[in-house]
Protein backbone atom coordinates (compact mmCIF):
# COMPACT_ATOMS: atom_id res chain seq x y z
CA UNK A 1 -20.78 -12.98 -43.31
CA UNK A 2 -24.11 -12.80 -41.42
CA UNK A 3 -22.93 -15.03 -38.78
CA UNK A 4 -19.74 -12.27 -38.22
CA UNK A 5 -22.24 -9.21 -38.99
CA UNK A 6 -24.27 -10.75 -36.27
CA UNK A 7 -21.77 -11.21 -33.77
CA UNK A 8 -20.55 -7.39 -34.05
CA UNK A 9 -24.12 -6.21 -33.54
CA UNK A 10 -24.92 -8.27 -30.73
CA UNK A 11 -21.38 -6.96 -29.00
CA UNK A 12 -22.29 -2.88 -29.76
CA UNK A 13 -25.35 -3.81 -28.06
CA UNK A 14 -23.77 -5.08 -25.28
CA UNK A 15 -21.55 -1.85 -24.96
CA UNK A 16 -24.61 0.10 -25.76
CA UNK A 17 -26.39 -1.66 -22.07
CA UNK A 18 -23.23 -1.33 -20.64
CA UNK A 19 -22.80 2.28 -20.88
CA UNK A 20 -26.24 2.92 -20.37
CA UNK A 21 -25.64 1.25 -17.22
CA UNK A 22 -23.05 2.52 -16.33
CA UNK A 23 -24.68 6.31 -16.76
CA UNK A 24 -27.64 5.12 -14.82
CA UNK A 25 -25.11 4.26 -11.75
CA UNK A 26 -23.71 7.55 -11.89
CA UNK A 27 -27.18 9.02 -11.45
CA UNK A 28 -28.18 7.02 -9.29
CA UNK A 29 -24.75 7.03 -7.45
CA UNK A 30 -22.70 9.99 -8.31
CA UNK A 31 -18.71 10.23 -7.58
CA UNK A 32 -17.73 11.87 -4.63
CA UNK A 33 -14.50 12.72 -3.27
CA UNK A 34 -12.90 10.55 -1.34
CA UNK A 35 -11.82 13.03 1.08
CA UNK A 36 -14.82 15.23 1.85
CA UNK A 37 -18.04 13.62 0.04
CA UNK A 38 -18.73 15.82 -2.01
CA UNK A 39 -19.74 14.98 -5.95
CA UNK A 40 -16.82 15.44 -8.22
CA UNK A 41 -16.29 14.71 -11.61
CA UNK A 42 -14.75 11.26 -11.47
CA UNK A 43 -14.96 8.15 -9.38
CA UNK A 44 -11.94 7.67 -6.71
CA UNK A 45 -10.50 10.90 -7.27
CA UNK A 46 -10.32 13.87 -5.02
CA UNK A 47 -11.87 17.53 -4.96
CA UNK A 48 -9.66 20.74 -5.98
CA UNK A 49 -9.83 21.93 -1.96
CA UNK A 50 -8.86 18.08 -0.63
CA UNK A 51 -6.13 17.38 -3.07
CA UNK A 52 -4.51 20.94 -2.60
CA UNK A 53 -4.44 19.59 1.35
CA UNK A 54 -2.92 16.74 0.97
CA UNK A 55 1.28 15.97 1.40
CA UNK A 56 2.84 14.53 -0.92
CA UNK A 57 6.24 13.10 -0.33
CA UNK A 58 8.79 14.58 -2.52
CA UNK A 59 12.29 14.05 -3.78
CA UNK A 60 15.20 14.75 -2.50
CA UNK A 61 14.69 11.40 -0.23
CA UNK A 62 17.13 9.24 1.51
CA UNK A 63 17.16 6.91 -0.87
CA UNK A 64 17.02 3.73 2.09
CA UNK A 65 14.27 5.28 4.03
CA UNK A 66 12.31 7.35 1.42
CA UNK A 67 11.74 10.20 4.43
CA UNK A 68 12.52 13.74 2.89
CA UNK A 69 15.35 16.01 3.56
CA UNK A 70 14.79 19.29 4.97
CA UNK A 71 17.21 20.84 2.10
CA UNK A 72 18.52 19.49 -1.50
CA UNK A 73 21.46 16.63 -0.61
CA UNK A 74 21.75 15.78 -4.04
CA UNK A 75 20.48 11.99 -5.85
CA UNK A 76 21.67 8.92 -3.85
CA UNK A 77 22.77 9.94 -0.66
CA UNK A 78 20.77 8.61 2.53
CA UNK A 79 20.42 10.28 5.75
CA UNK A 80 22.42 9.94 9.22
CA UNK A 81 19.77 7.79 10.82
CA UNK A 82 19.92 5.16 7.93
CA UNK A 83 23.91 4.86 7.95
CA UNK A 84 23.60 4.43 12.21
CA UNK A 85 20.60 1.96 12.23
CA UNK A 86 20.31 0.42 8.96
CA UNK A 87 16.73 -1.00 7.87
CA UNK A 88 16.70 -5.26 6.78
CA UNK A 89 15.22 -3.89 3.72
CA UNK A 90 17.03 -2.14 0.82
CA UNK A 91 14.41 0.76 0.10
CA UNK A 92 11.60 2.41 1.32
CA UNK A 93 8.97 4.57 -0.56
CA UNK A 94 5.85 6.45 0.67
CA UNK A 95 3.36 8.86 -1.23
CA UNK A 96 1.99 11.00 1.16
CA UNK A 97 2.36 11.69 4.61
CA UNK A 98 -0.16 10.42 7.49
CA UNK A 99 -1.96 13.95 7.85
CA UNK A 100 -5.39 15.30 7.29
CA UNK A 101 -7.22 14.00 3.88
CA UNK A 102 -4.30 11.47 3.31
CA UNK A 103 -5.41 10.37 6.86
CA UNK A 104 -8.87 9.57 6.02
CA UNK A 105 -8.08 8.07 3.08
CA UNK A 106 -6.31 5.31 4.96
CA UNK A 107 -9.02 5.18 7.64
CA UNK A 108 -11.63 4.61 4.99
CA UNK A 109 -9.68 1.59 3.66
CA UNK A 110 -9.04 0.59 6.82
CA UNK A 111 -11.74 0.60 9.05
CA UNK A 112 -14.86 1.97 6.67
CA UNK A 113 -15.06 -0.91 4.34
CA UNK A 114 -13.94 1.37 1.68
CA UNK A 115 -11.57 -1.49 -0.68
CA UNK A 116 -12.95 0.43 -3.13
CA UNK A 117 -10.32 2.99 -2.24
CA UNK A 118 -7.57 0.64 -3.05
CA UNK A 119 -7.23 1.20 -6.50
CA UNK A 120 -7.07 4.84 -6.48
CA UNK A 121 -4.29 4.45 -3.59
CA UNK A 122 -2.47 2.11 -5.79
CA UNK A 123 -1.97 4.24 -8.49
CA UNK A 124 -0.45 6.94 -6.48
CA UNK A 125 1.66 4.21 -5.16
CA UNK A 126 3.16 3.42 -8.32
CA UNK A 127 3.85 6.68 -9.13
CA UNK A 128 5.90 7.35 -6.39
CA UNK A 129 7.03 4.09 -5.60
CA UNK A 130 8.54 3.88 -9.24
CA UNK A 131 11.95 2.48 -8.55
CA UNK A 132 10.96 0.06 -5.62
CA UNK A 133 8.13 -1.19 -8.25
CA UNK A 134 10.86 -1.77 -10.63
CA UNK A 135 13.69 -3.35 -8.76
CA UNK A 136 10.75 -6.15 -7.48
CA UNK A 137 10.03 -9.30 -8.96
CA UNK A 138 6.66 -10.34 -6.56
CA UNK A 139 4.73 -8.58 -4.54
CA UNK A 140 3.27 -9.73 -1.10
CA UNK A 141 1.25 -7.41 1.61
CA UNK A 142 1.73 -7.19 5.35
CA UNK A 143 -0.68 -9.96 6.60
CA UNK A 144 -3.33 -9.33 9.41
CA UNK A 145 -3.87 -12.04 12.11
CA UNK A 146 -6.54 -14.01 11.88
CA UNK A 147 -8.59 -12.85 14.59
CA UNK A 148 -8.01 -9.03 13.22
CA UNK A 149 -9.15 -9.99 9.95
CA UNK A 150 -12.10 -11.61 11.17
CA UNK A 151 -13.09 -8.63 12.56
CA UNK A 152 -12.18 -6.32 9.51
CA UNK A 153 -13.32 -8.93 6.84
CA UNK A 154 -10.71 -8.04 4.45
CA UNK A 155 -7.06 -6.96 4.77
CA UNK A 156 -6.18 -3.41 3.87
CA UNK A 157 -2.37 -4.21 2.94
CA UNK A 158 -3.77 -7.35 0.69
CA UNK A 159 -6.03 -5.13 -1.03
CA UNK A 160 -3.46 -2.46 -2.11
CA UNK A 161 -1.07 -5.03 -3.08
CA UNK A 162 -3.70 -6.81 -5.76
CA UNK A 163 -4.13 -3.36 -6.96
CA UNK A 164 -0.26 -3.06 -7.42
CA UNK A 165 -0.45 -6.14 -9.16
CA UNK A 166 -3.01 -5.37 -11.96
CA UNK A 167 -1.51 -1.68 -12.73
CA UNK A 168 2.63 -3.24 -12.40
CA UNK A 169 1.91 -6.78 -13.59
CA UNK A 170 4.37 -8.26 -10.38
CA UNK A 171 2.62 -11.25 -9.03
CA UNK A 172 1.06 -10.96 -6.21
CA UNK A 173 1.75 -13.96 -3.84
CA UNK A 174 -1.12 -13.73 -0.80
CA UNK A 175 -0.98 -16.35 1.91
CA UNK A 176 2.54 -16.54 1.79
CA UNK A 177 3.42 -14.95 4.87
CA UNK A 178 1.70 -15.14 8.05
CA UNK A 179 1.35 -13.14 11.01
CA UNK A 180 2.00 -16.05 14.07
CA UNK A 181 1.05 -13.64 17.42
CA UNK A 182 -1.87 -11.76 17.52
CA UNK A 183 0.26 -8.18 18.56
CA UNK A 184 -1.33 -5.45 20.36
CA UNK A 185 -2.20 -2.07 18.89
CA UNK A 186 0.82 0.04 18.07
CA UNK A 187 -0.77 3.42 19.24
CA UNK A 188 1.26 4.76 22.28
CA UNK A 189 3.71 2.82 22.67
CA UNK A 190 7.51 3.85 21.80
CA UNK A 191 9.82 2.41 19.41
CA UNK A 192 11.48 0.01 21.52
CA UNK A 193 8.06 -1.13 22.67
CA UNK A 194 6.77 -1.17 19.26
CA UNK A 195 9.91 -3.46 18.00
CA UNK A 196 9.45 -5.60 20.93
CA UNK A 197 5.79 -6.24 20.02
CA UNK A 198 6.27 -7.53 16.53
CA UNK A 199 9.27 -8.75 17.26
CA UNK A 200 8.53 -13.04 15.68
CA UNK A 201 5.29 -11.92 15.19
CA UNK A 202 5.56 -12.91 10.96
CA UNK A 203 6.73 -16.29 9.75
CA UNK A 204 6.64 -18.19 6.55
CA UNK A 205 4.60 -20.85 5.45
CA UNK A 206 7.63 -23.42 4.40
CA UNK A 207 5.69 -24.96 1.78
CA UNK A 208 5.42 -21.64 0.27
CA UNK A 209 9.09 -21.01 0.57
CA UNK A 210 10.00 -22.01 -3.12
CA UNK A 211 7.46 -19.39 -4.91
CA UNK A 212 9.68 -16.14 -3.90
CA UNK A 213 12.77 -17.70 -3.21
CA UNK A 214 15.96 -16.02 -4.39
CA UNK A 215 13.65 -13.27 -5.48
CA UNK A 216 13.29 -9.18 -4.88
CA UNK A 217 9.99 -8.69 -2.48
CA UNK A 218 8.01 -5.46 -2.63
CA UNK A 219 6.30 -5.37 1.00
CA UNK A 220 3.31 -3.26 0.96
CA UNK A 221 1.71 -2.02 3.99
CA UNK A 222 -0.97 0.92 4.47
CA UNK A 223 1.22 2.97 6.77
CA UNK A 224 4.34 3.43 7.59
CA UNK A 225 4.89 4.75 11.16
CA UNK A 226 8.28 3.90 13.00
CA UNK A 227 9.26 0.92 10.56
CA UNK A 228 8.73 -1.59 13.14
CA UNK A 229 6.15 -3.89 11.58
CA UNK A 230 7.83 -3.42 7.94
CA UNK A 231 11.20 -4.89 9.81
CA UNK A 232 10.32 -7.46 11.35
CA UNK A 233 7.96 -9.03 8.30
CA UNK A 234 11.12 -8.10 5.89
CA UNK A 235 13.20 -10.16 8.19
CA UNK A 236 10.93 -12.69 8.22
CA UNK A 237 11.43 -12.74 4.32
CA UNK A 238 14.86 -12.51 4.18
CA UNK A 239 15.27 -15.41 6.39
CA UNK A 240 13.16 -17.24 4.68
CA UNK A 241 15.69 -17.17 1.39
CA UNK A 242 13.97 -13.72 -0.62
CA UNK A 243 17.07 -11.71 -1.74
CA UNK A 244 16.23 -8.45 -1.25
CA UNK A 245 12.97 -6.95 0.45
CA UNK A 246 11.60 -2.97 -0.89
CA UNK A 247 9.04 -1.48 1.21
CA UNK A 248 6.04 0.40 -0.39
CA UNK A 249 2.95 2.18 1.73
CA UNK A 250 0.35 4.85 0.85
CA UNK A 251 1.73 7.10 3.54
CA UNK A 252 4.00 7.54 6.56
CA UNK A 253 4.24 9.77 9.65
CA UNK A 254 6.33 13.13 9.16
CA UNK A 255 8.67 11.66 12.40
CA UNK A 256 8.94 7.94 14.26
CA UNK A 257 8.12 10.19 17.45
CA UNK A 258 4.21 11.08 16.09
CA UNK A 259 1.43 8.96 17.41
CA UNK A 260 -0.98 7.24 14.97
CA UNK A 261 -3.79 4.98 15.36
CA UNK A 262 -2.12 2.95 12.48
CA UNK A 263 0.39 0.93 12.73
């Protein structure tokens, strides 16, 4: 009995230093938003003024490419551009669009050394990204190449996906997929160049063929701009034996025509 009463009063006093620490962090380093700087009453969250900003992506979607309609189509139905050039993969989702806070969100993540942003990106994923979520049995991220990563020192994509992970319990499988050519930057160049510049640029490690086989792959990039990168690494998957590929990003650009430094 004194051995258990002991053990409980050692453990409060653990939580006791833990939450005293975790008070003295907040002094020391109080949330701000994640969009502006400014203090706010939570960790990764935003301000009143930045969230009331930012886009969010709402239904009615095509329900292939995720983009919005312009007017209520009804549940299901999936717009002209879809039917004439279907994607390789079976659905698309996106929370926000590429614009404003939502834009320096992703640059934070992306070229700040903010990972820490990852998680609270993630959970907007998963609301919006539901159904993709759902119909997925692993999760992998859009892979950097090597020489990019170097220079970043982590990979965006990878980061979002391990937060997907924890909150949806998927697997996430890193290191299975590759990226084989070091491509140039995507910014200012049109779709047909930007298709031609990933085109073979993914390919899958064959020994790691076997863990995702026969299985439904939720691709998760940062950004979604034309499609063009999400393509060709989804038909690098397919190829490679996955049976179905659903694409899930943090935000996309309003049209394939708008210029972004992401890509």
């Amino acid at each position: 009995m004194d051995r258990v009463d002991g053990s409980y009063l050692r453990g409060r006093s653990l939580a006791v230093l833990r939450a005293a620490g975790a008070g003295l962090m907040r002094l020391v380093y109080p949330p701000v938003c994640s969009g502006c700087g400014k203090v706010v009453g939570r960790s990764a969250g935003l301000c009143p003024a930045c969230w009331a900003t930012v886009q969010f992506i709402e239904r009615p979607c095509c329900d292939i490419t995720g983009l919005p309609f312009d007017h209520d189509r009804g549940e299901g139905l999936v717009s002209p551009q879809a039917i004439a050039h279907p994607p390789p993969y079976a659905r698309a989702r996106a929370v926000v669009f590429h614009d404003g806070v939502a834009r320096k969100i992703v640059h934070g993540l992306k070229y700040s050394d903010r990972a820490d942003l990852a998680a609270m990106m993630a959970a907007w994923m998963i609301r919006a990204g539901r159904d993709v979520v759902d119909d997925s049995d692993v999760i992998i991220a859009v892979p950097l190449h090597r020489s990019r990563l170097f220079a970043r020192r982590y990979n965006q994509s990878a980061e979002l996906a391990r937060s997907l992970a924890r909150l949806s319990s998927k697997p996430f499988l890193p290191g299975v997929m590759r990226r084989v050519r070091a491509t140039r930057q995507q910014v200012g160049l049109g779709l047909k160049a930007r298709q031609d510049n990933v085109r073979g640029a993914f390919s899958i490690e064959p020994e790691q063929v076997q863990r995702f086989l026969g299985l439904k792959v939720l691709l998760v990039d940062d950004v979604l701009t034309t499609g063009s990168t999400v393509e060709a690494a989804t038909r690098a998957l397919l190829r490679a034996g996955a049976a179905q590929v659903n694409v899930l990003t943090f935000a996309r650009v309003a049209s394939q025509g708008e210029e972004t430094l992401y890509a």
